[in-house]
N, C-alpha and C. Protein backbone atom coordinates (compact mmCIF):
# COMPACT_ATOMS: atom_id res chain seq x y z
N UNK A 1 0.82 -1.19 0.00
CA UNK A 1 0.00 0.00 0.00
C UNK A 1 0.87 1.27 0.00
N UNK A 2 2.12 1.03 0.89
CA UNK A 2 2.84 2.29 1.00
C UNK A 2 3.63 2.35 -0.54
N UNK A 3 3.82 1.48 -1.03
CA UNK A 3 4.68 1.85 -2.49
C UNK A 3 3.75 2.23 -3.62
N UNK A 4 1.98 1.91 -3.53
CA UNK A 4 1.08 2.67 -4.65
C UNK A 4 1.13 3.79 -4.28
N UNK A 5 1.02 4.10 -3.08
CA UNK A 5 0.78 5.85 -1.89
C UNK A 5 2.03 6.69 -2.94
N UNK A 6 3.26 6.20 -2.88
CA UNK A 6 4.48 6.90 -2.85
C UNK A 6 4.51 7.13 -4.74
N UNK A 7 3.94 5.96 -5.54
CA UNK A 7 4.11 5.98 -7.09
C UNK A 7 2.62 7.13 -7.30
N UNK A 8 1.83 6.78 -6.51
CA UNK A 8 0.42 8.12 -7.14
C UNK A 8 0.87 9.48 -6.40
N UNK A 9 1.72 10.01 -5.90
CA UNK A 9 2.05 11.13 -5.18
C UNK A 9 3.07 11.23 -6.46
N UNK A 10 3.88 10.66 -7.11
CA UNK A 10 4.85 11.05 -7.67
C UNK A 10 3.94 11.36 -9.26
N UNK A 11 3.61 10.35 -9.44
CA UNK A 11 2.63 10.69 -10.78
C UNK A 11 2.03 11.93 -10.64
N UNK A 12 1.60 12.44 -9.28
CA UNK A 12 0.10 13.46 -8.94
C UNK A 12 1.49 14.78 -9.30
N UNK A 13 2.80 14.74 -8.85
CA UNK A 13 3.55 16.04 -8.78
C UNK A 13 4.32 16.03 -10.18
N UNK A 14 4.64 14.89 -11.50
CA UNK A 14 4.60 15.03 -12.59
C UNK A 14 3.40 15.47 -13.41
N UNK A 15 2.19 15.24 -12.95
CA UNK A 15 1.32 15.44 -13.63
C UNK A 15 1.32 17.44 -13.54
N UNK A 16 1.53 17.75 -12.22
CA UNK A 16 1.05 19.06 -12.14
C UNK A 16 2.21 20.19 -13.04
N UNK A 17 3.81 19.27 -12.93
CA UNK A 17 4.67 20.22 -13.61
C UNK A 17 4.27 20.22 -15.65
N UNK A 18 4.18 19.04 -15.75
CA UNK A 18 3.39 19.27 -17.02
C UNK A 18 2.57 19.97 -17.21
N UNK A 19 1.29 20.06 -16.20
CA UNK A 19 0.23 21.34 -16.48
C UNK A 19 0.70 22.64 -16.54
N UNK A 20 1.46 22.75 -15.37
CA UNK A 20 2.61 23.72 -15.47
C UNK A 20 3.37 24.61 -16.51
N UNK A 21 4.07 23.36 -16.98
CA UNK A 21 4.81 23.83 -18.45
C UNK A 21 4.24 24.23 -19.63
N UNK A 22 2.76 23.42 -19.53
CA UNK A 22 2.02 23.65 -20.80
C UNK A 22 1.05 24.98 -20.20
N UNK A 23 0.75 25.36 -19.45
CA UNK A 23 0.18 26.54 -19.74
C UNK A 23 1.08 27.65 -19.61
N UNK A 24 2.44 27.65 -19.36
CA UNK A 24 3.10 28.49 -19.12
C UNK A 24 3.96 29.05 -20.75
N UNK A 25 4.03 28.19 -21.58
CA UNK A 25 4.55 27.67 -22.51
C UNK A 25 4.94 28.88 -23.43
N UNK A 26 4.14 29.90 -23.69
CA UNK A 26 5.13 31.05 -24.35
C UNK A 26 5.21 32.20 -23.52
N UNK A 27 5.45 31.89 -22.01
CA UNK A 27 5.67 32.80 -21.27
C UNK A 27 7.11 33.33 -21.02
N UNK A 28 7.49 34.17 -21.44
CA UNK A 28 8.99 34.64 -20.98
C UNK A 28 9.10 35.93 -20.03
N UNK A 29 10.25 35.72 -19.30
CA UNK A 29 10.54 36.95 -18.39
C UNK A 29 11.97 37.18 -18.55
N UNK A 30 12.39 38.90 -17.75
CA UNK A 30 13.69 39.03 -17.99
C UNK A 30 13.98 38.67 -16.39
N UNK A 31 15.23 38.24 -15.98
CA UNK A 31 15.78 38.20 -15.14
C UNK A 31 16.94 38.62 -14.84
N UNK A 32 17.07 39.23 -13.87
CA UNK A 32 18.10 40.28 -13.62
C UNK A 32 19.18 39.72 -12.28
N UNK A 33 20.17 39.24 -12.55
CA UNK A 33 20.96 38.28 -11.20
C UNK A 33 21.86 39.16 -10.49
N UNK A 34 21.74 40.47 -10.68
CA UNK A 34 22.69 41.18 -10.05
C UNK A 34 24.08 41.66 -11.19
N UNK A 35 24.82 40.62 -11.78
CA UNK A 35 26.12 40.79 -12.36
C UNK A 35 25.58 40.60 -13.55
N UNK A 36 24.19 39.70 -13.97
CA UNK A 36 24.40 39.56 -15.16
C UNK A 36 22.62 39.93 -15.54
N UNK A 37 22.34 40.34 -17.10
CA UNK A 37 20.63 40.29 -16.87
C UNK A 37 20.37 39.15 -18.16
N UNK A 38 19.48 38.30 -17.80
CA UNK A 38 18.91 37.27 -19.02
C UNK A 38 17.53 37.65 -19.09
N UNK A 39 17.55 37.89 -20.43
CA UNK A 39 16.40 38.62 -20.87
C UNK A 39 15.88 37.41 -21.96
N UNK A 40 14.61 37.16 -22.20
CA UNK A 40 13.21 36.13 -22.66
C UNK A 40 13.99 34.91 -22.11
N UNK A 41 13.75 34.27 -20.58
CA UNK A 41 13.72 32.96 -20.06
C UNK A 41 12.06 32.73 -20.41
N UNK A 42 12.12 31.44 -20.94
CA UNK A 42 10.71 30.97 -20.23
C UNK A 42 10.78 30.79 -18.98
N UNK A 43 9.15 30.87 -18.77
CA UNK A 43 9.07 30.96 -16.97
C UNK A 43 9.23 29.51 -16.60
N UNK A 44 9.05 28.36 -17.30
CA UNK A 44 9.22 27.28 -16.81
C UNK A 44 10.30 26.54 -16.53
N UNK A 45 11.12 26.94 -17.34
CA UNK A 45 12.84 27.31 -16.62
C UNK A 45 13.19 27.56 -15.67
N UNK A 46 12.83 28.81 -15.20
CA UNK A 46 12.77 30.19 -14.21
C UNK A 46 12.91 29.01 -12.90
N UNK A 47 10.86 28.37 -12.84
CA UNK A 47 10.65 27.44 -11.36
C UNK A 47 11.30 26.35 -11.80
N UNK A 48 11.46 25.03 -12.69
CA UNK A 48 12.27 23.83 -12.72
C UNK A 48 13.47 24.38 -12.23
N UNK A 49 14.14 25.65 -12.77
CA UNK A 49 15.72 25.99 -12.07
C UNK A 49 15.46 26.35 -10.91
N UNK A 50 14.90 26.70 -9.85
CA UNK A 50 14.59 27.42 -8.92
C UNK A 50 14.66 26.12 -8.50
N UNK A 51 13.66 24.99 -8.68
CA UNK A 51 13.35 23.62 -8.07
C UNK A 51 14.62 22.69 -7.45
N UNK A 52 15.21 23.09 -9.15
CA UNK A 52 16.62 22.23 -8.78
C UNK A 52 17.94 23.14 -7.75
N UNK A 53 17.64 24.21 -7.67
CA UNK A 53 18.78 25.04 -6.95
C UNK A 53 18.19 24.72 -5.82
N UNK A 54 16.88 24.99 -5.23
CA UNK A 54 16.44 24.62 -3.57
C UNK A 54 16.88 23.56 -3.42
N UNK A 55 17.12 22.47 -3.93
CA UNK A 55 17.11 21.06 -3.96
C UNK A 55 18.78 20.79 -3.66
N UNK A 56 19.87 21.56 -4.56
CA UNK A 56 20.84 21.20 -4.06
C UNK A 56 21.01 22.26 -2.29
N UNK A 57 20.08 23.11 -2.62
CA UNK A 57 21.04 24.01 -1.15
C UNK A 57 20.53 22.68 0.21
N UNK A 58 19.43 22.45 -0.16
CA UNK A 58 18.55 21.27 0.74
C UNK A 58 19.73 20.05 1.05
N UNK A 59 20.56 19.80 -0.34
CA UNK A 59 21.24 18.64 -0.31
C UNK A 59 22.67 19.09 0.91
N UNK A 60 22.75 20.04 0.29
CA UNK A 60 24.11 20.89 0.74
C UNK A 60 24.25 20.98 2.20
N UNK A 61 22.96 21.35 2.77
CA UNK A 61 22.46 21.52 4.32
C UNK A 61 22.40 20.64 5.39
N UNK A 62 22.14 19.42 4.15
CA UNK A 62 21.97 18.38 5.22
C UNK A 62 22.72 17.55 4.88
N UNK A 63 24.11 17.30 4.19
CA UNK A 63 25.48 16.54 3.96
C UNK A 63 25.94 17.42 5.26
N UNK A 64 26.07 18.52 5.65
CA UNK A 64 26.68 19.66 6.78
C UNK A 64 25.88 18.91 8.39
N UNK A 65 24.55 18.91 8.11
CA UNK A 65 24.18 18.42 9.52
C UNK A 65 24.30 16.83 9.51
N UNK A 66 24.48 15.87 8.51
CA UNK A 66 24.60 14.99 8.88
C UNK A 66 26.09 14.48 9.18
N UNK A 67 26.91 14.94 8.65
CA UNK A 67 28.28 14.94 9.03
C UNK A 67 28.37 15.39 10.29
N UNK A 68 28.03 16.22 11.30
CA UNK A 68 27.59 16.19 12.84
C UNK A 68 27.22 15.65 13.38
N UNK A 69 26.37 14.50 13.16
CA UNK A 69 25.78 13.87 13.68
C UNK A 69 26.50 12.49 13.57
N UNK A 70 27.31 12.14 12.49
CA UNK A 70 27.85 11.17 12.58
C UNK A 70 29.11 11.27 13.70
N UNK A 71 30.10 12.62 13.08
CA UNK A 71 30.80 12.42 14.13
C UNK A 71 30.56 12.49 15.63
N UNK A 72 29.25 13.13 15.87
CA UNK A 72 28.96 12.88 17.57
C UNK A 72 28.62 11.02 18.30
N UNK A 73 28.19 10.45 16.77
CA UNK A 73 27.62 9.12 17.38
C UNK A 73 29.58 8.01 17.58
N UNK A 74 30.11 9.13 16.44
CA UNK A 74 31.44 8.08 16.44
C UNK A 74 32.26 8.20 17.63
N UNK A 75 32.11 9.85 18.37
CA UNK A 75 32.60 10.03 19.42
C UNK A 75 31.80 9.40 20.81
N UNK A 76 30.83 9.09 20.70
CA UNK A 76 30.12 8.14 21.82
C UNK A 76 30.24 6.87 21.51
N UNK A 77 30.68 5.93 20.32
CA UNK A 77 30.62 5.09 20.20
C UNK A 77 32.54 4.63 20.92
N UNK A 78 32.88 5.64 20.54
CA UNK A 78 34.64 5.35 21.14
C UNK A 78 34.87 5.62 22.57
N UNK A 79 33.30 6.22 23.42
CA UNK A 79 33.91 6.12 24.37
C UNK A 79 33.17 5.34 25.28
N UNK A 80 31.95 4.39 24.95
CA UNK A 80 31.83 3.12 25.18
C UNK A 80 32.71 2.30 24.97
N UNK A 81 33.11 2.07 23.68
CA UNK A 81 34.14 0.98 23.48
C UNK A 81 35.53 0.94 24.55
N UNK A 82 36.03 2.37 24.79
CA UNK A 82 36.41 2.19 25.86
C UNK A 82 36.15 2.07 27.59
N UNK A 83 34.87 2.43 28.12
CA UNK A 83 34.70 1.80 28.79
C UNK A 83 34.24 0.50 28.75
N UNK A 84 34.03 -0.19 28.34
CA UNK A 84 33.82 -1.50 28.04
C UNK A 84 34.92 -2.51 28.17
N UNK A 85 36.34 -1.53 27.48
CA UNK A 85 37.22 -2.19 27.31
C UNK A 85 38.04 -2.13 28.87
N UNK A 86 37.79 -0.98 29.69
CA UNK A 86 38.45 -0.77 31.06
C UNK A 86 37.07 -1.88 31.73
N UNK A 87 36.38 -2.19 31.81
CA UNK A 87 35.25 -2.97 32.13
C UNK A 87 35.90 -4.54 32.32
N UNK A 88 36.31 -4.75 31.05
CA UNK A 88 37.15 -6.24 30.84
C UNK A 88 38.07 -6.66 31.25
N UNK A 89 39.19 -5.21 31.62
CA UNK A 89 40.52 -5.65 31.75
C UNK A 89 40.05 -5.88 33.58
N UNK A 90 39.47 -4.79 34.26
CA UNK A 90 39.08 -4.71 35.37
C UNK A 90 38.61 -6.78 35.75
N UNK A 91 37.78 -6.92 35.04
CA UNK A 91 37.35 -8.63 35.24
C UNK A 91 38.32 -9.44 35.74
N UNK A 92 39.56 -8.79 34.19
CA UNK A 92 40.22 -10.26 34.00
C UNK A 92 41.37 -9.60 35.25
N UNK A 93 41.71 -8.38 35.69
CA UNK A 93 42.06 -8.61 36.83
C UNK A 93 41.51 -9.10 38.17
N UNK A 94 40.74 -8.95 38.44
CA UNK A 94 40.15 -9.59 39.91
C UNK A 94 40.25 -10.78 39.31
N UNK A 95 39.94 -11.47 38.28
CA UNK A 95 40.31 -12.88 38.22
C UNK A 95 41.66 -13.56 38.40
N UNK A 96 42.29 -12.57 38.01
CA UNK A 96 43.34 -13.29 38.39
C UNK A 96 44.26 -13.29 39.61
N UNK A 97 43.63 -12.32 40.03
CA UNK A 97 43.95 -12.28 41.61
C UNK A 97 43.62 -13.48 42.30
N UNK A 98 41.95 -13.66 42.27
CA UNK A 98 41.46 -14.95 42.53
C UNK A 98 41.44 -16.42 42.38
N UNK A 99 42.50 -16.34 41.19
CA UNK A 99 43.28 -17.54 40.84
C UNK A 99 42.42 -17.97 39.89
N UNK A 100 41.85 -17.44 39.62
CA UNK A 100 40.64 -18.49 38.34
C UNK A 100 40.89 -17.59 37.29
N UNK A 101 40.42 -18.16 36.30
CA UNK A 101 40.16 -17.41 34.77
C UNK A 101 38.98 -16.76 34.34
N UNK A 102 38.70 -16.16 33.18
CA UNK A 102 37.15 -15.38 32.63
C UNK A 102 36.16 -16.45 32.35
N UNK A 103 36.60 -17.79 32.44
CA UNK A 103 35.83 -18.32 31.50
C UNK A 103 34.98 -19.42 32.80
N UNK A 104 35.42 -19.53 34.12
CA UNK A 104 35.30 -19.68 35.48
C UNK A 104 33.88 -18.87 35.77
């Protein structure tokens, strides 16, 4: 059910950029970027480029927060592993104080 949900949501947001494009279709604007001006874009350019630029800053944002997040889990994961590892040695000393082994 969840993979028809996810293929008719994707069909439903192709369907709308097509409506999109086709009524937009001899629409042009000038655009002015500061350094440079492009004059007759179609407008459907204009939002597909707009679409795809949000999309990388989106990508961009969250390669930045997930790289934080990894290294915080790698820095908790190293410092279990070392207590764990002072955990063991601690064992296998009192064991051997006690004359027996870990496996005792």
């Amino acid at each position: 059910m969840r993979r028809f949900s996810g293929l008719a949501g994707l069909a439903v947001v192709i369907l709308m950029g097509v409506a999109f494009a086709r009524g937009n279709a001899g629409r042009e604007v000038a655009i002015n970027l500061g350094f440079i001006t492009l004059d007759s874009v179609p407008v459907t350019f204009v939002a597909f480029g707009g679409m795809v630029v949000g999309m990388a800053v989106v990508l961009v944002a969250g390669i930045n927060a997930d790289l934080k997040v990894r290294k915080l889990l790698r820095e908790r994961h190293m410092k279990e592993s070392l207590a764990e590892r002072g955990r063991s040695t601690e064992r296998a000393t009192s064991a051997a104080r006690e004359g027996g082994t870990l496996l005792e």
